[in-house]
Structure formats: C-alpha cells, structure tokens
Protein backbone atom coordinates (compact mmCIF):
# COMPACT_ATOMS: atom_id res chain seq x y z
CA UNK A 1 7.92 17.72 17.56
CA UNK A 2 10.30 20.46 16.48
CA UNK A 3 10.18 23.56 18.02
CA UNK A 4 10.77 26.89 16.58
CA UNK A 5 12.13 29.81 18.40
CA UNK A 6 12.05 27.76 21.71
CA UNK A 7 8.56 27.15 21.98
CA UNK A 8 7.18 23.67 21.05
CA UNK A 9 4.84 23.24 18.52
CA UNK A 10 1.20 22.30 19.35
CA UNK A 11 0.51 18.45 17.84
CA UNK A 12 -2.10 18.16 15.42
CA UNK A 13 -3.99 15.70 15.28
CA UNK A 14 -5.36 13.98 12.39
CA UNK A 15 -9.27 13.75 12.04
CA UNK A 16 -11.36 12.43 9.56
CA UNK A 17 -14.37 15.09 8.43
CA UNK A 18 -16.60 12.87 10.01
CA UNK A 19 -15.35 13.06 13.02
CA UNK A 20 -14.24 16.86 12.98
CA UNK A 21 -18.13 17.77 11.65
CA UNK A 22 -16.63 19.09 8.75
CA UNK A 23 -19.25 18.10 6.45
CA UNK A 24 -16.86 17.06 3.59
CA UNK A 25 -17.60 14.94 1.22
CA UNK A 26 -18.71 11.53 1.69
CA UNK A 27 -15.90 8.55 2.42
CA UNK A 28 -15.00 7.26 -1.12
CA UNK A 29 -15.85 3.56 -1.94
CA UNK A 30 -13.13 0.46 -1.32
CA UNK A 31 -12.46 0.49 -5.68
CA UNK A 32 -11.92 4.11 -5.32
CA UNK A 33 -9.29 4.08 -2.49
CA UNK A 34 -7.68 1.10 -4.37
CA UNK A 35 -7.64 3.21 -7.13
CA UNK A 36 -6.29 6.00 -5.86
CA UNK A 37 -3.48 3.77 -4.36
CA UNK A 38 -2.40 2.35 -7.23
CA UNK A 39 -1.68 5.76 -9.29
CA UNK A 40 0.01 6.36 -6.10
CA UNK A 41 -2.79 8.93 -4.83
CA UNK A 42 -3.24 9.62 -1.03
CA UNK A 43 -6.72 7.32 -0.17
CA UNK A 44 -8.35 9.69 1.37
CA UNK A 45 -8.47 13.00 -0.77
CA UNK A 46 -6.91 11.05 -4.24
CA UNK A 47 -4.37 14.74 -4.81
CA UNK A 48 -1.44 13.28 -2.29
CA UNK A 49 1.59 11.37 -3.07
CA UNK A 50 1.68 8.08 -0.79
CA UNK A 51 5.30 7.26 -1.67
CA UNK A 52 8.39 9.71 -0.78
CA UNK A 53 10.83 6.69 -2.09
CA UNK A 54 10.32 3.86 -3.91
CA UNK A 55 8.15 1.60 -1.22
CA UNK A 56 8.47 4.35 0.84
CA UNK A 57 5.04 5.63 2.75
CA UNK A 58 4.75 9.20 3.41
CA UNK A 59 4.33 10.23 7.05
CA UNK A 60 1.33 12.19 6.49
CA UNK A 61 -0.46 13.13 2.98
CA UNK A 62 0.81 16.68 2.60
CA UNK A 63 -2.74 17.86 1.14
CA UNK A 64 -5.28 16.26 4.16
CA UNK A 65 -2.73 15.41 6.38
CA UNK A 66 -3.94 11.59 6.55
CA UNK A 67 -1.83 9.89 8.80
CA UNK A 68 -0.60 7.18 5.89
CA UNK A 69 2.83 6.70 7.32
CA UNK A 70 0.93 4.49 9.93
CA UNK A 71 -0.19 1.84 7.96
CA UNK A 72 2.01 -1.37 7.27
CA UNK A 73 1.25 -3.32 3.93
CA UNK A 74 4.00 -5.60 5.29
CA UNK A 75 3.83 -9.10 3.41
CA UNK A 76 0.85 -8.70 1.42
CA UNK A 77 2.04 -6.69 -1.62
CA UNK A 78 4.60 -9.32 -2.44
CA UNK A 79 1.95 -11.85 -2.20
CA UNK A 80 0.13 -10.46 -4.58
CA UNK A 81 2.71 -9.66 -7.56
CA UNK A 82 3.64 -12.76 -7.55
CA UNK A 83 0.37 -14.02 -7.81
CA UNK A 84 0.00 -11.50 -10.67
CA UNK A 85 3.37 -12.08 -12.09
CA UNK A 86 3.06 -16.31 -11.98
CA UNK A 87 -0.57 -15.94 -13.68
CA UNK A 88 0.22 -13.34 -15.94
CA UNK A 89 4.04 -15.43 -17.22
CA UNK A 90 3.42 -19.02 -16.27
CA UNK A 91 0.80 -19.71 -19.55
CA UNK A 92 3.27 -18.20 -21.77
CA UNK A 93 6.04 -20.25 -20.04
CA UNK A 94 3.91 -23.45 -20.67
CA UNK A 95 2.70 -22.82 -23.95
CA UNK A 96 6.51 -21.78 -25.56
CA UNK A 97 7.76 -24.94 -23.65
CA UNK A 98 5.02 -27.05 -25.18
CA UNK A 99 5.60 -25.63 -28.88
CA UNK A 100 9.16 -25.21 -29.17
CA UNK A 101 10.83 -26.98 -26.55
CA UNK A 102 13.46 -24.49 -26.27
CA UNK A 103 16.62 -25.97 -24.34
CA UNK A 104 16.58 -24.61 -20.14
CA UNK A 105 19.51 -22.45 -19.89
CA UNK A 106 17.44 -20.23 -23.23
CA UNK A 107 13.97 -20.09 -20.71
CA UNK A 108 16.20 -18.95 -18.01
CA UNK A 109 17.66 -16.64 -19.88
CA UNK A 110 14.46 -15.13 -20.51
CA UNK A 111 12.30 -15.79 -18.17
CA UNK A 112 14.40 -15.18 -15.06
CA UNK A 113 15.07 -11.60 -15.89
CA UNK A 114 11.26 -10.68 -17.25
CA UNK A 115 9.92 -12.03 -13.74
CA UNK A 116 12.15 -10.05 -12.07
CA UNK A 117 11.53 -6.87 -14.58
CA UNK A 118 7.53 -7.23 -13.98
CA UNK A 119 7.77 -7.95 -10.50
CA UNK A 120 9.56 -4.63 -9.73
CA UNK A 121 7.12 -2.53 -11.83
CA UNK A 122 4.08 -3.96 -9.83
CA UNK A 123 5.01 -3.74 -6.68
CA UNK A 124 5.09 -0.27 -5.83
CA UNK A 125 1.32 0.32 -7.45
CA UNK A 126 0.15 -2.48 -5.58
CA UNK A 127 1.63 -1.35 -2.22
CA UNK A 128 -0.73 1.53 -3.06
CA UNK A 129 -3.73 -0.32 -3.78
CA UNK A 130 -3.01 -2.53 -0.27
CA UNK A 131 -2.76 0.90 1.52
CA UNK A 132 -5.91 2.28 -0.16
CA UNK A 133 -7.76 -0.97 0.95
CA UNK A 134 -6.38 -0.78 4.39
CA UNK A 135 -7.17 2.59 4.90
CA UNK A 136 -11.10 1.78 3.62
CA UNK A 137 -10.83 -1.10 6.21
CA UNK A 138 -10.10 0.99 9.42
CA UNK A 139 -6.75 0.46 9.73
CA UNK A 140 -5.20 3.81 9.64
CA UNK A 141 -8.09 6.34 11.41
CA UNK A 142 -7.77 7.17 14.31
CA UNK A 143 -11.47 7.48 14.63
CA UNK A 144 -12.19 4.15 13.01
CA UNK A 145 -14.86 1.08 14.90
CA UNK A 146 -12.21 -1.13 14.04
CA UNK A 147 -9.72 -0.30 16.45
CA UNK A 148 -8.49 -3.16 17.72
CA UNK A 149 -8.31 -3.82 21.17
CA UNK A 150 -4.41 -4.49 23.22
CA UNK A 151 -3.67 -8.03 23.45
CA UNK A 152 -3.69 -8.61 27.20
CA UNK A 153 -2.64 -12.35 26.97
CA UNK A 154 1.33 -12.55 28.10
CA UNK A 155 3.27 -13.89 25.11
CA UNK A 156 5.37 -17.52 25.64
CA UNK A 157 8.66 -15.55 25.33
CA UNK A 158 8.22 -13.69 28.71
C-alpha cells in the first residue's frame, strides 16, 4: 500500500452490506448486474465505471469500492461476440451469396472488414455483461459460498 508521511496506510477491505450489516439494499438480480455491465456500470451499485481502458477492469469501483479488478472474463467474451457476430452476419452472408452471387474477392471486401468492425464494438459491452454475471455468481466477493476450495492435487508438471 502507499504510505503517506511515513506511516502505512491501514488496508481496507472490501465487504459486501450483507456481510458488514449495513442493511443496504437488497443484491440486484443476475439481468440487472448483466445490465449494468454492459453500459459499462460497476455490478454492484450500477454508478461505477468497470473499464479504465478499453478491456481494461478497474481495480476497485471508485463509488462502493467493489473489488472488480479481481475478476477474469478471460476467454469467454470472445466466445460470445463471435457467436453474436457469426449469427447476427452469416444469414446476410448466405442470403446475398444466394441472390447475387457476387464474385469472392467483392464478399471479402466487405465482409472481412464489417466482422472485424462489429466484433470490436461488442466486445467491450460484453466483457461487462460477463463481469456482471460473474460477480452475481460468487466469483468476485470475498464473502461469497462459492469460494472455491485450493486444489491440493500436485499438478503433472512438478
């Protein structure tokens, strides 16, 4: 921690009003935290940012101090834009290609560049909405059931 005219600073330690007795409002629903996510809210309170960059997480949300910097979407907002992105271009693709039989180099022209346009915009919302769900699931309170327990097993590699 950084300390500040030679003393250190006392942690703090991120709780949940739950767990601090608080009596704050209920936790919000999964939809809402997805929500939230998406318009690149903080999950917990909905007035944070969750991104300082552009897939960025914050550290902490700087309005309830939710530990967000914690959780790792990793592979799964990829996944899902292109999921979106092939259902959302690939009937279009077909359709054009069944009409007008337009020659390759003219669909690659096109279609190339508008994947890669649409799967830029989407995945930074949907990194969000993966770190809105995770946070519903457990995965980034401290307080959470779902902690899960240290893998004891020795890996192959040692």
């Amino acid at each position: 921690m950084a300390e500040q005219d030679g003393a250190p600073r006392a942690a703090v330690t991120w709780r949940s009003g739950a767990a601090t007795g608080a009596g704050q409002a209920e936790r919000p629903s999964t939809l809402t935290m997805i929500r939230r996510g998406l318009r690149n809210r903080c999950p917990v309170c909905g007035q944070g940012r969750v991104f300082k960059g552009f897939l960025t997480l914050v550290p902490e949300c700087e309005v309830c101090h939710a530990p967000l910097g914690t959780l790792r979407a990793d592979d799964a907002p990829p996944y899902i834009v292109i999921f979106l992105a092939g259902h959302l271009l690939l009937p279009p693709i077909f359709w054009i290609e069944r009409a007008y039989e337009p020659p390759m180099w003219l669909h690659m022209a096109v279609w190339l560049p508008l994947f890669a346009v649409i799967c830029t915009l989407l995945l930074r919302p949907v990194k969000g909405g993966v770190v809105g769900w995770m946070w519903h699931l457990g995965f980034g309170d401290k307080d959470s059931p779902h902690q899960w327990p240290a893998d004891s097993t020795p890996s192959r590699d040692e």
